[in-house]
Protein backbone atom coordinates (compact mmCIF):
# COMPACT_ATOMS: atom_id res chain seq x y z
CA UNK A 1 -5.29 30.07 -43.28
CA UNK A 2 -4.57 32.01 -40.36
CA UNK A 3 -3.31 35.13 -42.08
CA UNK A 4 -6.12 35.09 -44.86
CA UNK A 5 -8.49 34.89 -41.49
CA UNK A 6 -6.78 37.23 -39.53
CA UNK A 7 -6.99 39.99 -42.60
CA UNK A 8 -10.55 39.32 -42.84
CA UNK A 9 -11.39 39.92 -39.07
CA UNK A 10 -9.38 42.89 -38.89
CA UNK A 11 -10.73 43.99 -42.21
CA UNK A 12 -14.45 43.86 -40.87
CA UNK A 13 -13.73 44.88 -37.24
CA UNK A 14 -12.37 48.25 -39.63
CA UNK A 15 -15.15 48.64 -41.54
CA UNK A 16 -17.66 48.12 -38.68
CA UNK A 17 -16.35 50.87 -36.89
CA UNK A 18 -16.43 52.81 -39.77
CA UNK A 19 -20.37 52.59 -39.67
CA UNK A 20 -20.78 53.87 -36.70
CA UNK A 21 -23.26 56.82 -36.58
CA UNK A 22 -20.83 59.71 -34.73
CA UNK A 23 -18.90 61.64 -37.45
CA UNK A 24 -18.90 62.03 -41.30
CA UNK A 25 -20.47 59.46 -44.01
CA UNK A 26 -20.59 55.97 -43.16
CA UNK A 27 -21.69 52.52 -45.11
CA UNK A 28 -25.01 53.24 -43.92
CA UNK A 29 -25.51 56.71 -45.54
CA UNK A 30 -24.11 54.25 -49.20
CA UNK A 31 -25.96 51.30 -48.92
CA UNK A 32 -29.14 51.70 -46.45
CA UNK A 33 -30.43 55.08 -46.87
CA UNK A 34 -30.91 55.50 -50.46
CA UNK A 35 -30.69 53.50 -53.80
CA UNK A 36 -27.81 51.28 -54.81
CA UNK A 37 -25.57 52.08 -57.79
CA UNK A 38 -23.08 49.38 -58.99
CA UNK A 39 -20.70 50.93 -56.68
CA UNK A 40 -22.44 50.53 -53.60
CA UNK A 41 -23.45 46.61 -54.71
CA UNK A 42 -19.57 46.04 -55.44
CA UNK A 43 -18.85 47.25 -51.74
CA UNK A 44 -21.80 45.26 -50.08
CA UNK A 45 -20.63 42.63 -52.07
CA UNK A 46 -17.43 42.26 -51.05
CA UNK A 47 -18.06 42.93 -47.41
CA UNK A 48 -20.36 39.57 -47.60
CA UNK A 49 -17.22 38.01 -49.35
CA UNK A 50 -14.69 39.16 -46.62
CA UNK A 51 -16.77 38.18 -43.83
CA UNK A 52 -17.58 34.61 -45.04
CA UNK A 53 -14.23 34.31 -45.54
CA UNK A 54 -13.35 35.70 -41.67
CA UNK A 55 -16.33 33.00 -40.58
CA UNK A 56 -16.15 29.73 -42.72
CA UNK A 57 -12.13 29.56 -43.53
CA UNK A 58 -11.60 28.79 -39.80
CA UNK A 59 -14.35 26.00 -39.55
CA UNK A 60 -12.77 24.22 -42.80
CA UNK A 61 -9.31 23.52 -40.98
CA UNK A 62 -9.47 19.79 -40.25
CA UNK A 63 -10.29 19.45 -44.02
CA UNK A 64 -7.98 21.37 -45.47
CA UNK A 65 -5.25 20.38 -43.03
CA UNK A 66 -5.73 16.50 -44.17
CA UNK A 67 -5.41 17.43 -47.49
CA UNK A 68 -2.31 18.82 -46.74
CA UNK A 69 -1.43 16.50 -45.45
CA UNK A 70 -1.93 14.10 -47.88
CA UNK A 71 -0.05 16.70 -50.21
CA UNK A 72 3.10 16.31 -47.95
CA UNK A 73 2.84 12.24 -47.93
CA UNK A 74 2.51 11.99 -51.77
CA UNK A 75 6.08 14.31 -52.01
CA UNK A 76 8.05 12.12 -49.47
CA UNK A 77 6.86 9.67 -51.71
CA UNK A 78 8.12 11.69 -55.33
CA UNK A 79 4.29 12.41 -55.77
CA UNK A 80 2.73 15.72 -57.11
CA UNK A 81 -0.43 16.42 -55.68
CA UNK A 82 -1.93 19.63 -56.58
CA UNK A 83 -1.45 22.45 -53.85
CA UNK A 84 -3.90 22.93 -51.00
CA UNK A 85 -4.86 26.38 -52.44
CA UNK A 86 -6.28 24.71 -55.11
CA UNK A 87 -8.22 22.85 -52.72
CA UNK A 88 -9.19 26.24 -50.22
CA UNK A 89 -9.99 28.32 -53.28
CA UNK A 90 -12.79 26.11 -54.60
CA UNK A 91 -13.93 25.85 -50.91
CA UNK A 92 -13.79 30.16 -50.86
CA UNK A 93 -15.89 29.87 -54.17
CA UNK A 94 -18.56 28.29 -52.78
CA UNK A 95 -19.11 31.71 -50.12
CA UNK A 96 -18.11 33.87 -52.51
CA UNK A 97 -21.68 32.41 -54.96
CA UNK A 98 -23.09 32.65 -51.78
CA UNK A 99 -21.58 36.24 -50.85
CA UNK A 100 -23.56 37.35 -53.92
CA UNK A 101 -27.04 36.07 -53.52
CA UNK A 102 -26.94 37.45 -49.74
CA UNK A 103 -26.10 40.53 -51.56
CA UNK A 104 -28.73 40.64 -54.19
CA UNK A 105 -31.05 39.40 -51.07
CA UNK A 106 -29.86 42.66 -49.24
CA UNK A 107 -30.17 44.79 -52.24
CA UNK A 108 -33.92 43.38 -52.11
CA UNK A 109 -34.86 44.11 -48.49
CA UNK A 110 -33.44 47.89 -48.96
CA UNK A 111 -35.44 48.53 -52.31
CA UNK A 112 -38.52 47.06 -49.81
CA UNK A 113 -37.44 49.56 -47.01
CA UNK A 114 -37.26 46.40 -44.66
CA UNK A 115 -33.47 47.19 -43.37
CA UNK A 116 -32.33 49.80 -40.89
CA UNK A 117 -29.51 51.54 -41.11
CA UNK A 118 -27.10 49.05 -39.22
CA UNK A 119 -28.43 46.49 -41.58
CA UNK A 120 -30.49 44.32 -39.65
CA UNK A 121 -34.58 43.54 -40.13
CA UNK A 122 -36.68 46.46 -39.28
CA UNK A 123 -39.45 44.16 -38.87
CA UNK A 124 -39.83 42.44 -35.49
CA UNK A 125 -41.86 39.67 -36.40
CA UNK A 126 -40.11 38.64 -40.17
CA UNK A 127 -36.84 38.26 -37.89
CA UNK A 128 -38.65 36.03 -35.44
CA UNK A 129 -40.03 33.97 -38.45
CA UNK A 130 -36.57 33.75 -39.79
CA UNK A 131 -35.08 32.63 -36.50
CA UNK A 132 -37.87 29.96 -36.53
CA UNK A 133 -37.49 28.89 -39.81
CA UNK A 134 -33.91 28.77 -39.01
CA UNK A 135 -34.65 26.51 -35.88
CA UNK A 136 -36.25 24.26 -37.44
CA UNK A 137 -33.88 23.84 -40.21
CA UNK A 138 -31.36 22.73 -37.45
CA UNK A 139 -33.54 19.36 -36.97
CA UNK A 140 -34.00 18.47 -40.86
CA UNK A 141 -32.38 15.03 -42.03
CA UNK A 142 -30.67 17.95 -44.98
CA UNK A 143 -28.93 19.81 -42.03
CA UNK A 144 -27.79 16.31 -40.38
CA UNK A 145 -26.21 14.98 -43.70
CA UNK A 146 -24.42 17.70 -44.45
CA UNK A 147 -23.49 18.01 -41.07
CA UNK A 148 -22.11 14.52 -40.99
CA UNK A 149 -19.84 15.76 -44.04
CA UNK A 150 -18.16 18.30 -42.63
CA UNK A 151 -17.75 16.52 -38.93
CA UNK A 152 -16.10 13.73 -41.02
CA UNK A 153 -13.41 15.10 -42.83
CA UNK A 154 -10.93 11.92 -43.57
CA UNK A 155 -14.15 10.15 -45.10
CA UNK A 156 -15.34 13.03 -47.06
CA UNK A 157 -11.33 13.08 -49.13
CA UNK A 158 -11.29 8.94 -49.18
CA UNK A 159 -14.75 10.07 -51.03
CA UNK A 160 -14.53 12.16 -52.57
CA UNK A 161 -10.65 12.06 -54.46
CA UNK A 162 -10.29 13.89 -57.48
CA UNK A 163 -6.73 13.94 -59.29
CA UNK A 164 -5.19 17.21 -60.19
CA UNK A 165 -5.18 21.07 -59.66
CA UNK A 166 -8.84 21.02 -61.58
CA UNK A 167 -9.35 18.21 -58.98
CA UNK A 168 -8.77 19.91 -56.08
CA UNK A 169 -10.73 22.31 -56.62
CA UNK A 170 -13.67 20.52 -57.51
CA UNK A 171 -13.42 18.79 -53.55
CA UNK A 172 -13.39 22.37 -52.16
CA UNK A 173 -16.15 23.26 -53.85
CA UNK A 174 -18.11 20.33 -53.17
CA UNK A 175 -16.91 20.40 -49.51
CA UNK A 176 -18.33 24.34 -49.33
CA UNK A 177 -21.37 22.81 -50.86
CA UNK A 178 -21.74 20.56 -47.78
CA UNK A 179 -20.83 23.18 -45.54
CA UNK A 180 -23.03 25.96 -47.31
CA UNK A 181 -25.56 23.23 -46.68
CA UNK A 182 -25.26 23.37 -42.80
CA UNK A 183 -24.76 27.15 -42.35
CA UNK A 184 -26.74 29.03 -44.84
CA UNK A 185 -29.87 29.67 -42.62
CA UNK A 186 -27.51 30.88 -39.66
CA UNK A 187 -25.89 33.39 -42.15
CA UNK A 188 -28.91 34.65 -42.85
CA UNK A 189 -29.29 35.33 -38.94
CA UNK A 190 -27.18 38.44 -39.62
CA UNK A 191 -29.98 40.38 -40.78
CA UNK A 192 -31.48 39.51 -37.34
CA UNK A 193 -28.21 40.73 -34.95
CA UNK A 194 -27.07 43.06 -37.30
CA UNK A 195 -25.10 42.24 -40.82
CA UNK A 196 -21.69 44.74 -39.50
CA UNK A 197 -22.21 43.83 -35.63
CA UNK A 198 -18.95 42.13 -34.43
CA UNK A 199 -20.01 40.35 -31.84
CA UNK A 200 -23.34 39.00 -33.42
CA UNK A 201 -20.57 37.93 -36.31
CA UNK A 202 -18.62 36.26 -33.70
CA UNK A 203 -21.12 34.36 -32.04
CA UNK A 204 -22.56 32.34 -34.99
CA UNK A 205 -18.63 31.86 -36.01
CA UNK A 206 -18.39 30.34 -32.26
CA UNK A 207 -21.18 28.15 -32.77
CA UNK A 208 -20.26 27.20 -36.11
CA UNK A 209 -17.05 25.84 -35.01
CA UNK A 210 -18.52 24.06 -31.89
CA UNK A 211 -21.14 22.69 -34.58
CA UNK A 212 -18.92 21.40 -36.59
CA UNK A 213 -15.69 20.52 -34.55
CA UNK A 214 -17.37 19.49 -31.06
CA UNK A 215 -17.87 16.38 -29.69
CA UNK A 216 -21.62 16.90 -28.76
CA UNK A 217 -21.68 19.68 -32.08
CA UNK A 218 -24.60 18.21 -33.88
CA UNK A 219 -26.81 17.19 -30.83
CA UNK A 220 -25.72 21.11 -29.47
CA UNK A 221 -26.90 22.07 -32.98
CA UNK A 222 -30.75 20.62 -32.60
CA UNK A 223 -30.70 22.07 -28.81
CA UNK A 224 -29.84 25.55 -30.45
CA UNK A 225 -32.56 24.61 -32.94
CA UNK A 226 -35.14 24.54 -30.33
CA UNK A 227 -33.69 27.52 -28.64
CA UNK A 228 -34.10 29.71 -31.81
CA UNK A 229 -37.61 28.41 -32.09
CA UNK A 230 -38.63 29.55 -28.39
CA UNK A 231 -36.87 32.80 -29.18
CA UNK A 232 -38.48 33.22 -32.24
CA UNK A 233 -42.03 32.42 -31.04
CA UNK A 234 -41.83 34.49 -27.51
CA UNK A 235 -40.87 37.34 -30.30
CA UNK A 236 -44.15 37.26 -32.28
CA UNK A 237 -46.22 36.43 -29.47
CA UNK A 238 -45.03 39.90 -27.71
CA UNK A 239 -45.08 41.53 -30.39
CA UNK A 240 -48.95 40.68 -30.62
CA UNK A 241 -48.65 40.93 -34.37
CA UNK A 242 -47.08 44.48 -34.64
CA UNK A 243 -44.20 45.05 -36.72
């Protein structure tokens, strides 16, 4: 889990820098500047893919490390359970569905002209409403069960058991269903940092992990809530309606 993460970081730290405006064709002049071919969709695509993976692998340890765990108990015991990749790749499945709606989403907002170049909103006040809508999402009895899922991993296997390779990936896919259900809105807060800004990436994968793996994570999670909706609101109201 580390190496698959590790690839992924270094993977988009690589391709961020490659969009940088100084010097020859970047992503931007592909994918943001003019229309999409399959080509271009294919390589938007699996940048959504590689950085959900860099994001959401990392947040899905204590899961996947009880089911290994499990794994190793049942062979002590002359058991075969089937291998925790089964169980990671259903959970990667999950964000890689994902990976293409945001994509088709993306390929929407640039046919609409609504992106700048480093792929982030050009319009002040639909990125306030998304932080908003985003903010209040944090306080919605949808966002706490999910929530509760993911912050409870040794419940959610007792639970949720299914023999078998087939099995095990059916529980990673139903745990990335959980999780999807806790983290989609802040995904979509890429468009608002910047969808290829490092840092931006890095700081909803920070609060991800303290939301999920923290001991005050979902009470933090309803005090960012509010936060995004201040932000969000200050945003529009000095904007005075401009875009």
């Amino acid at each position: 889990m580390a190496g698959v993460t590790l690839v992924a970081w270094v993977h988009l730290i690589v391709t961020a820098s490659k969009m940088q405006p100084a010097g020859g064709a970047s992503m931007d002049d592909m994918v943001a500047l003019r229309a999409w071919g399959p080509a271009d969709f294919g390589l938007v695509f699996l940048m959504w893919a590689v950085m959900m993976v860099g994001m959401m692998v990392p947040t899905a340890a204590p899961m996947v490390l009880i089911y290994a765990s499990v794994v190793r108990k049942a062979a002590r015991q002359d058991s075969i359970l089937a291998p925790t990749a089964a169980f990671v790749s259903g959970y990667v499945l999950i964000w890689c569905a994902f990976s293409l709606a945001v994509t088709l989403l993306q390929w929407r907002l640039n046919r609409a002209a609504l992106l700048a170049p480093m792929m982030v909103l050009s319009n002040i006040n639909l990125g306030a409403g998304l932080l908003i809508i985003a903010g209040l999402y944090q306080m919605t009895p949808l966002k706490e069960a999910c929530l509760r899922h993911c912050r409870s991993p040794a419940h959610f296997i007792a639970e949720h058991w299914r023999p078998g390779t087939g099995g095990a990936v059916r529980m990673g896919f139903e745990h990335g269903i959980f999780c999807l259900g806790c983290c989609w809105l802040l995904m979509l807060l890429l468009f608002v940092g910047g969808v290829m800004n490092v840092l931006w990436i890095a700081v909803i994968t920070a609060f991800v992990l303290f939301e999920k793996l923290g001991a005050r994570g979902a009470g933090g999670g309803r005090l960012a809530g509010v936060a995004m909706i201040a932000v969000g609101v200050l945003v529009l109201l000095r904007s005075g309606g401009g875009s």
